[in-house]
N, C-alpha and C. Protein backbone atom coordinates (compact mmCIF):
# COMPACT_ATOMS: atom_id res chain seq x y z
N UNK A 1 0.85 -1.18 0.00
CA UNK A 1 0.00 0.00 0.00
C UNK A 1 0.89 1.24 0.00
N UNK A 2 0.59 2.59 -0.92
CA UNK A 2 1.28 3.57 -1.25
C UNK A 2 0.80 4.63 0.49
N UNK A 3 1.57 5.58 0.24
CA UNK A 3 1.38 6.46 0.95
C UNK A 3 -0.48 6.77 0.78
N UNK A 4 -0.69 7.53 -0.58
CA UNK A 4 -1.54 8.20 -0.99
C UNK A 4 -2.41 7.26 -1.09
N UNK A 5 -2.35 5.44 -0.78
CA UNK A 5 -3.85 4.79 -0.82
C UNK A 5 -4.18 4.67 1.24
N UNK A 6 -2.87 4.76 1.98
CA UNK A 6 -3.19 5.01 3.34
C UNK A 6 -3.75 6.22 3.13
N UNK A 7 -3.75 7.19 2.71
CA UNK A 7 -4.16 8.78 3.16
C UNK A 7 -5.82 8.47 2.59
N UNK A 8 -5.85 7.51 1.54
CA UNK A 8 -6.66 7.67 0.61
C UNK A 8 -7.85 6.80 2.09
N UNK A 9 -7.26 5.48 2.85
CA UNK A 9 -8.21 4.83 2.91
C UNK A 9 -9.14 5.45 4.73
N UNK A 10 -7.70 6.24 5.09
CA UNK A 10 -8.17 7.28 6.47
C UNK A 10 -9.47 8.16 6.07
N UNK A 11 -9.01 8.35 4.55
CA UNK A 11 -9.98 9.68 4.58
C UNK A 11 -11.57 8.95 4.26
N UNK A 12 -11.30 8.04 3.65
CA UNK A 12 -13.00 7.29 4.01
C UNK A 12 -13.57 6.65 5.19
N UNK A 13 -12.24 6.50 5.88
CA UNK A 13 -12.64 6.22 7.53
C UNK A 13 -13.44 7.47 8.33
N UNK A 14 -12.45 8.39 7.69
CA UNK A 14 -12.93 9.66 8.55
C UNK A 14 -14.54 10.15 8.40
N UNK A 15 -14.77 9.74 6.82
CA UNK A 15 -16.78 10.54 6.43
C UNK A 15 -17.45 9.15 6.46
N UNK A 16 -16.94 8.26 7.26
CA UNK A 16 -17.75 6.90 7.34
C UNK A 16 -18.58 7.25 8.29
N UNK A 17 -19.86 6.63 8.57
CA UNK A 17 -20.78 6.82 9.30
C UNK A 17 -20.30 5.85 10.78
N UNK A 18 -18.61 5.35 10.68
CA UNK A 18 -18.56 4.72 11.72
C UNK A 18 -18.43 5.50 13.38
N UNK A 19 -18.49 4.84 14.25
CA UNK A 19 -18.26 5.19 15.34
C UNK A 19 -16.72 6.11 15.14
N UNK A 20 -16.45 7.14 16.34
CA UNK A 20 -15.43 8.00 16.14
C UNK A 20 -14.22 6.55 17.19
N UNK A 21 -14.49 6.07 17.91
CA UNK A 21 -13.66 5.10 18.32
C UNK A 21 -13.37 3.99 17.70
N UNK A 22 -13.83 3.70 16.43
CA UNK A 22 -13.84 2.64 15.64
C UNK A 22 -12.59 3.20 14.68
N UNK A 23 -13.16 4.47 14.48
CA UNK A 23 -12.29 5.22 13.14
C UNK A 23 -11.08 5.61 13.64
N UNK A 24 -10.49 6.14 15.12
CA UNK A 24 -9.42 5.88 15.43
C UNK A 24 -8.77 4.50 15.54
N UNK A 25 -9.31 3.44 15.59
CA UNK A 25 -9.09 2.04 15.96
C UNK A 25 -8.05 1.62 14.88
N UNK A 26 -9.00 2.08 13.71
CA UNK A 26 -8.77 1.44 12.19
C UNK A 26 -7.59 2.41 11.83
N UNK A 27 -7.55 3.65 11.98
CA UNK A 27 -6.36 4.50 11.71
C UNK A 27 -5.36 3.99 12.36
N UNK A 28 -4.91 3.64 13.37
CA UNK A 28 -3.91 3.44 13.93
C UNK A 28 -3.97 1.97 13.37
N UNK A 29 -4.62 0.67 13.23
CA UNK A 29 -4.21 -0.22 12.73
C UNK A 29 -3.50 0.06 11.45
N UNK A 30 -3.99 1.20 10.33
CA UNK A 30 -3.65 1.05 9.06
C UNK A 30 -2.43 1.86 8.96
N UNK A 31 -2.37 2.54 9.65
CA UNK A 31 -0.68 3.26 10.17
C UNK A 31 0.04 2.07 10.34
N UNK A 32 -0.10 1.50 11.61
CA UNK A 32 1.10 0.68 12.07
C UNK A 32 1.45 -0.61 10.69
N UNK A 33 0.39 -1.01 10.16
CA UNK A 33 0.42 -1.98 8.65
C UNK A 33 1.41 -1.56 7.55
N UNK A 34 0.72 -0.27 7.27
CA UNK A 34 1.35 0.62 6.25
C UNK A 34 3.01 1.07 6.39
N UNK A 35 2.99 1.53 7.69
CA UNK A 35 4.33 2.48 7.92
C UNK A 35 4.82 1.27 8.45
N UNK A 36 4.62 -0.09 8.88
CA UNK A 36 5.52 -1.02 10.11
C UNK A 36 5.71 -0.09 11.32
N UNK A 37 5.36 0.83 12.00
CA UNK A 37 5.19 1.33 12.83
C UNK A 37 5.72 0.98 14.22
N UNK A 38 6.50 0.68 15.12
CA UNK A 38 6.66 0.79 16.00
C UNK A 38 5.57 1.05 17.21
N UNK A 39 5.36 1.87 17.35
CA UNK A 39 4.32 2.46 17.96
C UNK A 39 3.33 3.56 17.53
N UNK A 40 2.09 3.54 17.43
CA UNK A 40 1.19 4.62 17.10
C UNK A 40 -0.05 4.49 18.31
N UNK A 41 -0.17 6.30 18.41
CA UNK A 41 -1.17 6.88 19.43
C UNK A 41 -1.69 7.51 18.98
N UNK A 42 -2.76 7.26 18.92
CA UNK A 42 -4.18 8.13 18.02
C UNK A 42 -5.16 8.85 19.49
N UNK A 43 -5.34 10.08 19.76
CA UNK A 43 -6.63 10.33 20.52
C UNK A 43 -7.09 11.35 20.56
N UNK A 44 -8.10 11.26 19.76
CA UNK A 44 -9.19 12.11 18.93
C UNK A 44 -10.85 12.65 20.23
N UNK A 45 -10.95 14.07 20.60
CA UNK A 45 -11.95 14.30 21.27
C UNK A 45 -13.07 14.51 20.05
N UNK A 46 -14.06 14.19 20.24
CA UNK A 46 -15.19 14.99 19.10
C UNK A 46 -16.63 14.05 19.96
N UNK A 47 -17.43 15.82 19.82
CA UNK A 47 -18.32 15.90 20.65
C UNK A 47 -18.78 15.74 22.11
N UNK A 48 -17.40 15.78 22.86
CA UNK A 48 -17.68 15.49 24.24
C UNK A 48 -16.99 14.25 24.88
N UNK A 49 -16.65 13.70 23.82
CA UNK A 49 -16.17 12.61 23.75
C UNK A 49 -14.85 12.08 23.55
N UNK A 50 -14.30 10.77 23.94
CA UNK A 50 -12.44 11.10 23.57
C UNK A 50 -12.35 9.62 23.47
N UNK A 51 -12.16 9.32 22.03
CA UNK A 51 -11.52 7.85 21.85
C UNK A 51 -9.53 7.51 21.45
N UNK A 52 -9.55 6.93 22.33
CA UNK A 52 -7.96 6.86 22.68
C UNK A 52 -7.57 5.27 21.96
N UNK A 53 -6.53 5.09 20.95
CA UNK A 53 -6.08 3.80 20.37
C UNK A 53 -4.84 4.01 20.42
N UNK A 54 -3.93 2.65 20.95
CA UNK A 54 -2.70 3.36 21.20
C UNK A 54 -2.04 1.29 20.53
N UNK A 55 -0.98 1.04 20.57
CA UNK A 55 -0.46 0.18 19.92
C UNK A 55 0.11 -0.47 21.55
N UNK A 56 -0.55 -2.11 21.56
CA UNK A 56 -0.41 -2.60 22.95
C UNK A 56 1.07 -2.35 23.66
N UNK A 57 1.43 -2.03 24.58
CA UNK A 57 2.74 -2.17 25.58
C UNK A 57 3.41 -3.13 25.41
N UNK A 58 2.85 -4.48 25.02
CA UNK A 58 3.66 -5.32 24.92
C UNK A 58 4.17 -5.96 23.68
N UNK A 59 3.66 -5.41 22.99
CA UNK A 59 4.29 -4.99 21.36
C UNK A 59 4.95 -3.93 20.95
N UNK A 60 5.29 -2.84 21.34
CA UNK A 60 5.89 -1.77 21.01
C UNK A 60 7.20 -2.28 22.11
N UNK A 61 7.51 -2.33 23.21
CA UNK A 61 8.40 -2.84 23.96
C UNK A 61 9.15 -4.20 23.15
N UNK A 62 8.81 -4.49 22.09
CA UNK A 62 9.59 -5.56 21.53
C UNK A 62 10.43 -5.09 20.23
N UNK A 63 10.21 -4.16 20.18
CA UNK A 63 10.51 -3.22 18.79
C UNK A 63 11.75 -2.32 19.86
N UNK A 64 12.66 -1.57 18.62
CA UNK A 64 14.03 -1.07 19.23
C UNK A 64 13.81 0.03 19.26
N UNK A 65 14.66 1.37 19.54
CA UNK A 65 13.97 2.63 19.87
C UNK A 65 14.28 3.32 18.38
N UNK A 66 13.24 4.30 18.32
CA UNK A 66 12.91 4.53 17.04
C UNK A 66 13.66 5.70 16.61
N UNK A 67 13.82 5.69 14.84
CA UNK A 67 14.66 6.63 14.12
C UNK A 67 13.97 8.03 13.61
N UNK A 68 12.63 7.59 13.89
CA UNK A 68 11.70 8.71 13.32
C UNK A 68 10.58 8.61 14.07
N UNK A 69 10.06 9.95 14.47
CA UNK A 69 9.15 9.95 15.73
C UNK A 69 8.42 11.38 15.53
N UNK A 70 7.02 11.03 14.78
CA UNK A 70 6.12 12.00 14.89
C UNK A 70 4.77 12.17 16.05
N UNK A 71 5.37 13.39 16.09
CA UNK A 71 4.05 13.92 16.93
C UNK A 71 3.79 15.14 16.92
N UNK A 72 2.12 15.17 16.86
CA UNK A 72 1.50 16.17 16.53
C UNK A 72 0.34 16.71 16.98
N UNK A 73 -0.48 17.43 17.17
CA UNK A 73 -1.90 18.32 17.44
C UNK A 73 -2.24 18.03 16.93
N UNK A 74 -3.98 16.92 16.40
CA UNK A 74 -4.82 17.07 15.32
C UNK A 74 -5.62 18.40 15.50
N UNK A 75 -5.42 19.43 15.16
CA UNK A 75 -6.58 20.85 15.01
C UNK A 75 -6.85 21.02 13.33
N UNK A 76 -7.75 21.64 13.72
CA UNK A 76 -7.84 22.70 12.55
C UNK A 76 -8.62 23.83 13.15
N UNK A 77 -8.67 24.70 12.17
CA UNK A 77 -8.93 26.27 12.52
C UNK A 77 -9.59 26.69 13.71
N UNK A 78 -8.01 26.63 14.09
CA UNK A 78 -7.70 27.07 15.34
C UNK A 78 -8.09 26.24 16.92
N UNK A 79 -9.18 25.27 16.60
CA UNK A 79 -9.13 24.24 17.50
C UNK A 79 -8.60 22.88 17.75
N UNK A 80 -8.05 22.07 19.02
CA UNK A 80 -7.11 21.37 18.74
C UNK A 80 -8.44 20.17 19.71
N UNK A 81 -8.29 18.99 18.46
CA UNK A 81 -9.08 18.13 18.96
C UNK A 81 -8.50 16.40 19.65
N UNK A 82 -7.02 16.84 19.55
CA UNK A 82 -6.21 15.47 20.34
C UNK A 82 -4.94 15.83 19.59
N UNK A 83 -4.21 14.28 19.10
CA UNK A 83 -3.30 13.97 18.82
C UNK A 83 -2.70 12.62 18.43
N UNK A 84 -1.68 12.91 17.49
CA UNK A 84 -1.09 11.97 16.91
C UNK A 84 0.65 11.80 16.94
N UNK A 85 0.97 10.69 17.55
CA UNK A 85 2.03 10.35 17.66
C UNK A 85 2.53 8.55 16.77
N UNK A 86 3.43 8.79 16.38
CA UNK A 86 4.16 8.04 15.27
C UNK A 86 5.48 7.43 15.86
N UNK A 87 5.70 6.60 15.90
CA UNK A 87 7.14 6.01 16.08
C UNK A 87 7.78 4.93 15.04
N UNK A 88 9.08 5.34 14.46
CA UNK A 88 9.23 4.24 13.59
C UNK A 88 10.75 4.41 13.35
N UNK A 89 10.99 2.40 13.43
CA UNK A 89 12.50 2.17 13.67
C UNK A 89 13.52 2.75 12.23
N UNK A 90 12.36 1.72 10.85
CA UNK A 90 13.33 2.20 10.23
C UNK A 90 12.29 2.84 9.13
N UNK A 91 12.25 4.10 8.58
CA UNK A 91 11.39 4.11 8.09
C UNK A 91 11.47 4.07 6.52
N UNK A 92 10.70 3.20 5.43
CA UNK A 92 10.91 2.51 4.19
C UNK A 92 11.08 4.11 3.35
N UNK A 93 10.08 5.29 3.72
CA UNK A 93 9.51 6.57 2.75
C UNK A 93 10.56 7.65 3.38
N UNK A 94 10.82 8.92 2.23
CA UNK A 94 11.74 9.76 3.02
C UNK A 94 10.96 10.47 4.23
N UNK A 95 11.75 11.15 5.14
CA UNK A 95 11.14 12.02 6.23
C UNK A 95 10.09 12.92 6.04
N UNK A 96 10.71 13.38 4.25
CA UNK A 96 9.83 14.54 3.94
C UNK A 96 8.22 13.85 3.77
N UNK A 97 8.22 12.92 3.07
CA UNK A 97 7.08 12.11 2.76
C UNK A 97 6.21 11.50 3.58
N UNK A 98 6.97 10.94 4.76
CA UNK A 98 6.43 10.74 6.11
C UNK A 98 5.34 11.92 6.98
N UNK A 99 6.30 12.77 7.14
CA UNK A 99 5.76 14.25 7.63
C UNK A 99 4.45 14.83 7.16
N UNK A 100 4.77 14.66 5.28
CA UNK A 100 3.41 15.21 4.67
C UNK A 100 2.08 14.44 4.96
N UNK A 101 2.50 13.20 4.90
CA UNK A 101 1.51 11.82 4.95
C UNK A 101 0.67 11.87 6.34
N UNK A 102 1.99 12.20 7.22
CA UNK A 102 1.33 12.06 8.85
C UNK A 102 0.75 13.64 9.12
N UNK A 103 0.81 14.64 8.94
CA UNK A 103 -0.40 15.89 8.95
C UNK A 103 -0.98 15.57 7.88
N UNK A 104 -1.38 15.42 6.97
CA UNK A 104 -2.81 15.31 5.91
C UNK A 104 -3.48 14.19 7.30
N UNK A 105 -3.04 12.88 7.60
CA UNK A 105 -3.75 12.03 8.38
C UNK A 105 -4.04 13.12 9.63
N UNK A 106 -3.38 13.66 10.16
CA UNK A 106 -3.40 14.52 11.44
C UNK A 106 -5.26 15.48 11.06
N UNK A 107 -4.89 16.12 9.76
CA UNK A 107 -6.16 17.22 9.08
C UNK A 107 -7.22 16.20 8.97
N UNK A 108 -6.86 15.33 8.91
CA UNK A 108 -8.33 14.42 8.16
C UNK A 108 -9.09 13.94 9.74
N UNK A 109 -8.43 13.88 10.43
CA UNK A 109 -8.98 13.32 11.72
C UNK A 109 -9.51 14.77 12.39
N UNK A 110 -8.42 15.50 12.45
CA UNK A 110 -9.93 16.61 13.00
C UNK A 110 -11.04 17.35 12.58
N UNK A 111 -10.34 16.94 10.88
CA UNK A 111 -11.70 17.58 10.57
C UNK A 111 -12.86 16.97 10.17
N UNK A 112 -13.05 14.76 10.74
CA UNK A 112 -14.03 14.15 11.19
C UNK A 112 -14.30 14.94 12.88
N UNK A 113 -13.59 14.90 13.67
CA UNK A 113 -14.09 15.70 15.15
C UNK A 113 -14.82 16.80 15.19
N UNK A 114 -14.16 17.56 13.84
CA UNK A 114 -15.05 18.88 13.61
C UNK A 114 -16.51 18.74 13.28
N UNK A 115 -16.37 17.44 12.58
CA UNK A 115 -17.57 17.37 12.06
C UNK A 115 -18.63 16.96 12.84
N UNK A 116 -18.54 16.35 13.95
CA UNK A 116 -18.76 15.60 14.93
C UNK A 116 -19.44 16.57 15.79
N UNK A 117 -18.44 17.11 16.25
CA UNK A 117 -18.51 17.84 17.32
C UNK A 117 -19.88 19.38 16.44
N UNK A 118 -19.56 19.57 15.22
CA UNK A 118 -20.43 20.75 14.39
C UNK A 118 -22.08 19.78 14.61
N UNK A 119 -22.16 18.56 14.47
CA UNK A 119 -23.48 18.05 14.12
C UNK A 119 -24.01 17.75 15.72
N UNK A 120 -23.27 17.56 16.87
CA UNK A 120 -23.83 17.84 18.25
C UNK A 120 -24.42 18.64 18.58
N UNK A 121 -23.42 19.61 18.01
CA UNK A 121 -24.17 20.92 18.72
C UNK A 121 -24.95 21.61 18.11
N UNK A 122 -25.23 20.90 16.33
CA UNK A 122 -26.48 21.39 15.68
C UNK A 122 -27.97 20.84 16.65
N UNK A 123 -27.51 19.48 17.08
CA UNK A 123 -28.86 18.88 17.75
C UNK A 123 -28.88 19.23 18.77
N UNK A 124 -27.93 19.68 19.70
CA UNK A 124 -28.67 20.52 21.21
C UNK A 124 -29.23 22.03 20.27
N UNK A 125 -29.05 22.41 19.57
CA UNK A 125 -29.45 23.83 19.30
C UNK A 125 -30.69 23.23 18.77
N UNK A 126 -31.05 22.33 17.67
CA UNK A 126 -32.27 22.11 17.35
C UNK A 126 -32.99 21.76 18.37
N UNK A 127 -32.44 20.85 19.52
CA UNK A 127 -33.22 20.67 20.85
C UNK A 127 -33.43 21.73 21.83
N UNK A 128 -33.37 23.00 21.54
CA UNK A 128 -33.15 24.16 22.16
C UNK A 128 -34.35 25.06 21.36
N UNK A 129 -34.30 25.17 20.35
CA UNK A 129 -35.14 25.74 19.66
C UNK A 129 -36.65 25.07 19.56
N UNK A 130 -36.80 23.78 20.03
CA UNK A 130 -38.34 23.46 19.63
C UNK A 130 -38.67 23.25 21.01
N UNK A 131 -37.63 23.35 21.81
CA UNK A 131 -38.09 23.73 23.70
C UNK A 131 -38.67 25.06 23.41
N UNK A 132 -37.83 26.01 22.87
CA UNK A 132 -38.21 27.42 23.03
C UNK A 132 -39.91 27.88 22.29
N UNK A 133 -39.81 27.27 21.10
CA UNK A 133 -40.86 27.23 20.49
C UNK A 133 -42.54 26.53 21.40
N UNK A 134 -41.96 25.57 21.80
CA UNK A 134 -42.78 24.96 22.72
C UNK A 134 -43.01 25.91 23.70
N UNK A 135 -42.26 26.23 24.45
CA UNK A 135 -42.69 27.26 25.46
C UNK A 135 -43.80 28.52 25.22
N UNK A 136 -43.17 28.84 24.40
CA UNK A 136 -43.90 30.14 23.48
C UNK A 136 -45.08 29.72 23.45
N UNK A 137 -45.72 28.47 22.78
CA UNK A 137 -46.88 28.13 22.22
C UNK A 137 -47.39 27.52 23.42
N UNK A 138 -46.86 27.16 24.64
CA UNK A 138 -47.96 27.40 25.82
C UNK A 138 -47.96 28.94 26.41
N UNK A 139 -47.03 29.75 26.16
CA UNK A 139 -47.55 30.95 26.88
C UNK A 139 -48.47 31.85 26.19
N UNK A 140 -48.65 31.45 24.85
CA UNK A 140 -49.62 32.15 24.34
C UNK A 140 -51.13 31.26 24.70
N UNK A 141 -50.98 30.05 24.57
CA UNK A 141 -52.39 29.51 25.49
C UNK A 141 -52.61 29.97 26.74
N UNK A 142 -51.84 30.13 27.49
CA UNK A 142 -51.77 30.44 28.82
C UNK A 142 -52.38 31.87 28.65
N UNK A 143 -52.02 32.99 28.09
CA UNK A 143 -52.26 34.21 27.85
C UNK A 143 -53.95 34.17 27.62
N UNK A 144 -54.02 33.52 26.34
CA UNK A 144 -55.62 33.47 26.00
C UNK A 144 -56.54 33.00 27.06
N UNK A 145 -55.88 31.74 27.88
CA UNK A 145 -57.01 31.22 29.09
C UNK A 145 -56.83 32.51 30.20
N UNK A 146 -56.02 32.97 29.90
CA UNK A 146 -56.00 34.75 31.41
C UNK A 146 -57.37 35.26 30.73
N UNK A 147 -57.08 35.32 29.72
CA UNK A 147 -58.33 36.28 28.85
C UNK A 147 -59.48 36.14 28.85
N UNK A 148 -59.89 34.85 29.07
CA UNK A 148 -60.73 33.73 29.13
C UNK A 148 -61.42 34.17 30.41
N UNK A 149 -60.57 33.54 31.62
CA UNK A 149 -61.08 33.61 32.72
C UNK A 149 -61.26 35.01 33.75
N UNK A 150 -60.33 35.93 33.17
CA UNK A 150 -60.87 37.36 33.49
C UNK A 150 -62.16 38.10 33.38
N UNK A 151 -62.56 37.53 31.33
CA UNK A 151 -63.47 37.82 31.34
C UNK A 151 -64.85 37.58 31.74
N UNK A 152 -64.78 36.20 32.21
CA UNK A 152 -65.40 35.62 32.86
C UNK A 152 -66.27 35.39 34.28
N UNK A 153 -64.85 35.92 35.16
CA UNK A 153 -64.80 36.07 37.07
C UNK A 153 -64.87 37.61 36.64
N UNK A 154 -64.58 38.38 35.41
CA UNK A 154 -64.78 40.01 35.77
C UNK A 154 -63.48 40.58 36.66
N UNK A 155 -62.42 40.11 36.62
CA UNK A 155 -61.13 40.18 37.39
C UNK A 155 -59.99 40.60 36.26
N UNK A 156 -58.69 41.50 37.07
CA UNK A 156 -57.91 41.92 36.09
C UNK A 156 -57.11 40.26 35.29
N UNK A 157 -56.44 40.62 34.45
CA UNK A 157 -55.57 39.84 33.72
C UNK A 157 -54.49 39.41 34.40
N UNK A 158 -53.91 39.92 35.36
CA UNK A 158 -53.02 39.19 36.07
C UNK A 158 -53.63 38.29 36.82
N UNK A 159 -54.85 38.97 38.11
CA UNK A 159 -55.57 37.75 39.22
C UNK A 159 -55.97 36.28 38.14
N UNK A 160 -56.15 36.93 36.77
CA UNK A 160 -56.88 35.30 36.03
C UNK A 160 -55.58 34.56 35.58
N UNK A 161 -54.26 35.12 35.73
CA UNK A 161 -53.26 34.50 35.98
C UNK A 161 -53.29 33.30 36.59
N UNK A 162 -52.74 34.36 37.55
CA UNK A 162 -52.99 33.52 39.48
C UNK A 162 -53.86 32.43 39.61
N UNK A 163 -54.74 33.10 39.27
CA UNK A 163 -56.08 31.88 39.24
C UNK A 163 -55.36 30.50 38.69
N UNK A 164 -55.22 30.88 37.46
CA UNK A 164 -54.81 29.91 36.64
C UNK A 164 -53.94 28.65 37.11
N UNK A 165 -52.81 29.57 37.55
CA UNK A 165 -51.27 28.79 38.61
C UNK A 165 -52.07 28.43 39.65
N UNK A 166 -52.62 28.71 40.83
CA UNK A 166 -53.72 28.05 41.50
C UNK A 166 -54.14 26.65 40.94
N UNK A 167 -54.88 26.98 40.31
CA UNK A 167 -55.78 25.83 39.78
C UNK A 167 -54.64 24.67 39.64
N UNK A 168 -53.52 25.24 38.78
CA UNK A 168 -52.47 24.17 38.09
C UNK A 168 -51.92 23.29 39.66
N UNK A 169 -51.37 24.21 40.79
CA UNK A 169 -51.03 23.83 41.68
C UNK A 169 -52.29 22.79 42.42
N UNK A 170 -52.95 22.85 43.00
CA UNK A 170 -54.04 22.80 43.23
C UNK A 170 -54.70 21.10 42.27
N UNK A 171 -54.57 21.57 41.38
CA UNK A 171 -55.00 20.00 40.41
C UNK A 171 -53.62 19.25 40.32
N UNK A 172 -52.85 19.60 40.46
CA UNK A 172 -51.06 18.87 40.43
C UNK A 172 -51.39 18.61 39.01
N UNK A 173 -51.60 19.63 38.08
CA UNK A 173 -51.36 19.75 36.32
C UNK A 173 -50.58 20.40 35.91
N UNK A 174 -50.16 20.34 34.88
CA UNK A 174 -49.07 21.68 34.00
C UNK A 174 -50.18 22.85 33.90
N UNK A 175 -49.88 23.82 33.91
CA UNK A 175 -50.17 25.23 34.01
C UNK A 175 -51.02 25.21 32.35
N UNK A 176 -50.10 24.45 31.71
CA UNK A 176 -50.71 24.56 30.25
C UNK A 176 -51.76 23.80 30.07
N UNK A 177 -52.42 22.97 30.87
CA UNK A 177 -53.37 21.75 30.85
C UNK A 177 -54.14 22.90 31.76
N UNK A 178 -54.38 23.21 32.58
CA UNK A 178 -55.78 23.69 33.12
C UNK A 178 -55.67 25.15 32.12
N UNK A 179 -55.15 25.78 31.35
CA UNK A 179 -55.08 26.93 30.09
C UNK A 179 -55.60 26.32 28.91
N UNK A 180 -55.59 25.05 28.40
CA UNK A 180 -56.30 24.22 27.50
C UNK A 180 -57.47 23.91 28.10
N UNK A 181 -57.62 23.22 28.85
CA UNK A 181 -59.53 23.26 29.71
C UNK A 181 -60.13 24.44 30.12
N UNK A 182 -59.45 25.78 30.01
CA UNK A 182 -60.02 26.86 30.09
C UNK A 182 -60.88 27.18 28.88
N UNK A 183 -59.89 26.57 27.29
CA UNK A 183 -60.36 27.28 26.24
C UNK A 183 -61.30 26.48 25.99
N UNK A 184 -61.15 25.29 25.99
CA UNK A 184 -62.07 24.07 25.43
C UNK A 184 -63.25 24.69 26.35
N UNK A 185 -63.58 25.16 27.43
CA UNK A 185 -64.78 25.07 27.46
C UNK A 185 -65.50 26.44 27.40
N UNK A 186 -64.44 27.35 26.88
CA UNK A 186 -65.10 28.26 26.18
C UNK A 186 -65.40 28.22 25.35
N UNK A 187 -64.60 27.27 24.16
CA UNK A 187 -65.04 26.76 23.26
C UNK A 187 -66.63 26.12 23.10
N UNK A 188 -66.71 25.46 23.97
CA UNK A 188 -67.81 24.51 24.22
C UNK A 188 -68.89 25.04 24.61
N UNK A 189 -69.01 26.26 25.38
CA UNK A 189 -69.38 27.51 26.00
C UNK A 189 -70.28 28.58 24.87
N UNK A 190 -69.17 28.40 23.81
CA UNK A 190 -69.73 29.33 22.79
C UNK A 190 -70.41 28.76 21.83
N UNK A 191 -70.22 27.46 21.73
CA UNK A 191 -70.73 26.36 20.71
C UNK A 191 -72.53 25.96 21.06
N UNK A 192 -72.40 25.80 22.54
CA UNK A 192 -73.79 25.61 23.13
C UNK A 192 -74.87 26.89 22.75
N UNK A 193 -74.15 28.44 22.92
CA UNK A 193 -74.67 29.26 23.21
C UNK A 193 -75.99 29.57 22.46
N UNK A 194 -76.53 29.50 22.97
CA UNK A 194 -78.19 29.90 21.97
C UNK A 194 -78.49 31.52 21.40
N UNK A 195 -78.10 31.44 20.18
CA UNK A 195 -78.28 33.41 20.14
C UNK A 195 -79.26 33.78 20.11
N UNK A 196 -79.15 35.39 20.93
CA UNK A 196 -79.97 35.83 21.32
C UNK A 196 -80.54 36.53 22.81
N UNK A 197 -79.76 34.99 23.45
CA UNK A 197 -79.70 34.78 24.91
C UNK A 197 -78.03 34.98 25.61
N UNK A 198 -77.94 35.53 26.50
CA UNK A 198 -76.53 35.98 27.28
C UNK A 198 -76.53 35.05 27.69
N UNK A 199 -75.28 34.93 27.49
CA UNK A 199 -74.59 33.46 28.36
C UNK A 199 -74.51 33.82 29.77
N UNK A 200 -74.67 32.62 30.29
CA UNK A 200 -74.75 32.89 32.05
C UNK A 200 -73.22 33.18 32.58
């Protein structure tokens, strides 16, 4: 395997739909294959998360101390999401070639973390936004049952508040459940109503 089919086969590791601890797993296996490696330490944070693959202790301890020894920051712009370290006795590719090979692998891994870590925090924000939305759309029920029951008891808009939180406390309901049985039976209220005749 060439340099450029390892770089080639990381970088489909990296937009694989696999686990981020799988995809370090497999990187560091296809390093240590590729390069004969000595030792390799892969540990990649993305999303909260930190998968660590490192080449067993009792295999690297059987190997002699090494002639070429990379290590590096996986970041990109401007954030640093782990690291990559390389050890190797003798190495087959020049230094220069090594170096290039091991940051492109370094870029490709954070910028799966980036990606990772970008699609988390799209879903707490989408989970943030249909809380917020939700909220909204009981306080505007809530608002209308004030309206409701003010006009009703003949009391300002805040006491038909109160009332309201009362009731909720009081029935051990969500605030928004006795504001929905407010409307429904105004609803129901106005549906009965016989015109002509004032409602009681």
């Amino acid at each position: 395997m060439s340099l450029s089919e390892l770089i080639s086969e990381i970088s489909s590791l990296t937009v694989s739909g696999k686990r981020t601890q799988v995809v370090v797993s497999e990187t560091r296996a296809a390093i240590e294959k590729r390069l004969g490696a000595a030792r390799v330490q892969v540990v990649l944070q993305a999303g909260g998360r930190t998968a660590v693959s490192e080449t067993p202790e009792d295999e690297s301890k059987k190997k002699g101390a090494p002639s070429f020894l990379f290590s590096n920051a996986i970041r990109v712009r401007g954030s640093e999401y782990g690291w990559l370290q390389v050890d190797l006795e003798q190495p087959k590719d020049s230094a220069h070639l090594l170096l290039s090979t091991l940051e492109t692998i370094s870029r490709l891994l954070a910028l799966r973390a980036e990606r990772v870590s970008i699609h988390e925090e799209n879903q707490r924000l989408h989970a943030n936004a249909a809380a917020i939305r939700s909220a909204i759309a009981a306080s505007k029920i809530v608002s209308r049952a004030a309206g409701v029951v003010a006009a009703i008891r003949h009391v300002p808009f805040e006491q038909a508040l109160v009332w309201i939180q009362d009731e909720a406390v009081r029935s051990k309901r969500p605030v928004a459940d006795i504001a929905e049985r407010v409307l429904l039976y105004q609803e129901n209220r106005e549906r009965l109503a016989v015109p002509g005749v004032p409602a009681a």
